[in-house]
Protein backbone atom coordinates (compact mmCIF):
# COMPACT_ATOMS: atom_id res chain seq x y z
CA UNK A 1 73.81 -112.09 71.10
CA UNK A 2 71.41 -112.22 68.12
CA UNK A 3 69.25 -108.82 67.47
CA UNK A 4 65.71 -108.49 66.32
CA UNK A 5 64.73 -104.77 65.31
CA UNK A 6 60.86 -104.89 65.52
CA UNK A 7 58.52 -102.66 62.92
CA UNK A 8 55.05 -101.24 62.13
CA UNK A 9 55.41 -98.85 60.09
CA UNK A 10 54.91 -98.90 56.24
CA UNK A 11 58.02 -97.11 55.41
CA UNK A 12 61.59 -99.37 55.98
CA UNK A 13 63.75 -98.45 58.79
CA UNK A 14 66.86 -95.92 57.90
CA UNK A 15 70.10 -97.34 56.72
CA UNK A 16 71.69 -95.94 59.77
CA UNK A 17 69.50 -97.77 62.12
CA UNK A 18 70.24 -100.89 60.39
CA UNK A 19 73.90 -100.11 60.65
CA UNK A 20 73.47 -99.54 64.53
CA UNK A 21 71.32 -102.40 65.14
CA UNK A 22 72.80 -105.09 62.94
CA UNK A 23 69.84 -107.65 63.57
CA UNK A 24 69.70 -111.17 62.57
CA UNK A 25 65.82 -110.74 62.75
CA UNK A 26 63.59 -107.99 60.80
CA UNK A 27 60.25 -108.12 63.00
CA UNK A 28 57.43 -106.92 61.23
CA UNK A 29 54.11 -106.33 61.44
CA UNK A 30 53.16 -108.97 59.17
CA UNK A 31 50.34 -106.97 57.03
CA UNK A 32 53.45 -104.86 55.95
CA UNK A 33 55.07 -108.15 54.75
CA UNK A 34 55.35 -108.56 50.96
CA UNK A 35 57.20 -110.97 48.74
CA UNK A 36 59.40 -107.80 47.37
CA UNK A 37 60.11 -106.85 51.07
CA UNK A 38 61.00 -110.68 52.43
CA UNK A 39 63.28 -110.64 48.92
CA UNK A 40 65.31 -107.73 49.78
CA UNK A 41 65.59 -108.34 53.54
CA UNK A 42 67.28 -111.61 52.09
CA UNK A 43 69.56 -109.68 50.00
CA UNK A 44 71.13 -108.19 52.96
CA UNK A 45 71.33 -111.49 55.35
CA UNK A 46 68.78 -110.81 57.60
CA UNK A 47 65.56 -113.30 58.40
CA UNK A 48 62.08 -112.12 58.69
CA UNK A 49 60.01 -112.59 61.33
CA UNK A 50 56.29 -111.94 61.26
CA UNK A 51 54.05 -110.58 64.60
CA UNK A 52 51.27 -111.73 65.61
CA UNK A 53 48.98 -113.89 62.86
CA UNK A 54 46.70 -115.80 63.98
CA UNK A 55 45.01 -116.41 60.33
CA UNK A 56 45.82 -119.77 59.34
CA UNK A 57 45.24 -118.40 55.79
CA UNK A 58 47.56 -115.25 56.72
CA UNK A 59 49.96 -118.02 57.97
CA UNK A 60 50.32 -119.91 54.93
CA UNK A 61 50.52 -117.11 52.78
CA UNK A 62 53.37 -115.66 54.71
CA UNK A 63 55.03 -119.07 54.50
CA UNK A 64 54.79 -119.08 51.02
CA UNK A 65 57.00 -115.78 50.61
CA UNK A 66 59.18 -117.18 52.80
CA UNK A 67 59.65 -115.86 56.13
CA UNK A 68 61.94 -117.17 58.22
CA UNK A 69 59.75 -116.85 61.71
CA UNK A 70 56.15 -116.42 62.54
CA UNK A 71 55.15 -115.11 65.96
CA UNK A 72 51.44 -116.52 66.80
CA UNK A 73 49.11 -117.56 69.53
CA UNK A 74 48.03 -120.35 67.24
CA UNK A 75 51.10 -122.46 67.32
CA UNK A 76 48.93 -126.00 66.62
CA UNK A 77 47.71 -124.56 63.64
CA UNK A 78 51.05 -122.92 62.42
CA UNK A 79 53.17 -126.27 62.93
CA UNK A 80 50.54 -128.21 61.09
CA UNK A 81 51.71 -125.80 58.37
CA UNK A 82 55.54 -125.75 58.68
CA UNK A 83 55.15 -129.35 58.96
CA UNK A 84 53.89 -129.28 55.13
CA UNK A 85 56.30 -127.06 53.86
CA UNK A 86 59.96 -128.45 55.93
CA UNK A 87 58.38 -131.88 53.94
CA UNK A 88 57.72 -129.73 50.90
CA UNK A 89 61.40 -128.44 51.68
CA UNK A 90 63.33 -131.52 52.65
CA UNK A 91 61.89 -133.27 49.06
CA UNK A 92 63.27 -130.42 47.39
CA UNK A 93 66.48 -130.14 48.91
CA UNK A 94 67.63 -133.82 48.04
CA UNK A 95 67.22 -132.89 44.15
CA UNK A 96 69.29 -129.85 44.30
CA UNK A 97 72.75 -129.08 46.49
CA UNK A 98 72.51 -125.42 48.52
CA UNK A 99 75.49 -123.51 49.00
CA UNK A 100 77.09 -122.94 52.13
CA UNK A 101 75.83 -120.48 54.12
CA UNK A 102 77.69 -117.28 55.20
CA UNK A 103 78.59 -116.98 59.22
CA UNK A 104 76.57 -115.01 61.10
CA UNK A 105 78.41 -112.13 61.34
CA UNK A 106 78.94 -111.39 57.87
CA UNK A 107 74.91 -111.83 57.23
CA UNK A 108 74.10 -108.94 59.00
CA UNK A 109 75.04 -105.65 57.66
CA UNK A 110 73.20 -103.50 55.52
């Protein structure tokens, strides 16, 4: 089973939580979500998911730093812009090989 540990508060969760846990997801609030925070999140295998933007402009800003999920009651709107950015994506990803990813359960821990 695959573990989201949801947040709203400014400050990051404690290591130890993180340990106990172990999500696949980080869900946050997404006016907490910076570039610095989606970077380091990465660092330590997890995916970012953002809750609940309905701001097309919000939407495509979060895109942009990369978060892995957006939660929104918009969904037209927000596959209208995924749809730009997997072709954005896809272009990109013929010109340069990705490594292989790690398997789930070593992405996890923190």
């Amino acid at each position: 089973m695959e573990l989201a540990l949801t947040w709203d508060r400014e400050d990051p969760p404690a290591a130890d939580l993180w340990q106990a846990v172990r999500p696949r997801f980080y869900n946050v609030y997404y006016p907490l979500i910076t570039r610095e925070l989606v970077a380091e999140v990465h660092r330590h295998g997890c995916e970012v998911s953002a809750w609940t933007v309905n701001d097309f402009t919000e939407m495509a800003r979060l895109l942009g730093m990369g978060v892995d999920a957006v939660v929104t009651d918009h969904p037209a709107e927000l596959a209208q812009l995924a749809g730009g950015q997997r072709e954005h994506t896809s272009a990109h990803q013929d010109r340069a090989a990705r490594p292989a990813a790690e398997p789930p359960h070593q992405r996890r821990g923190w």
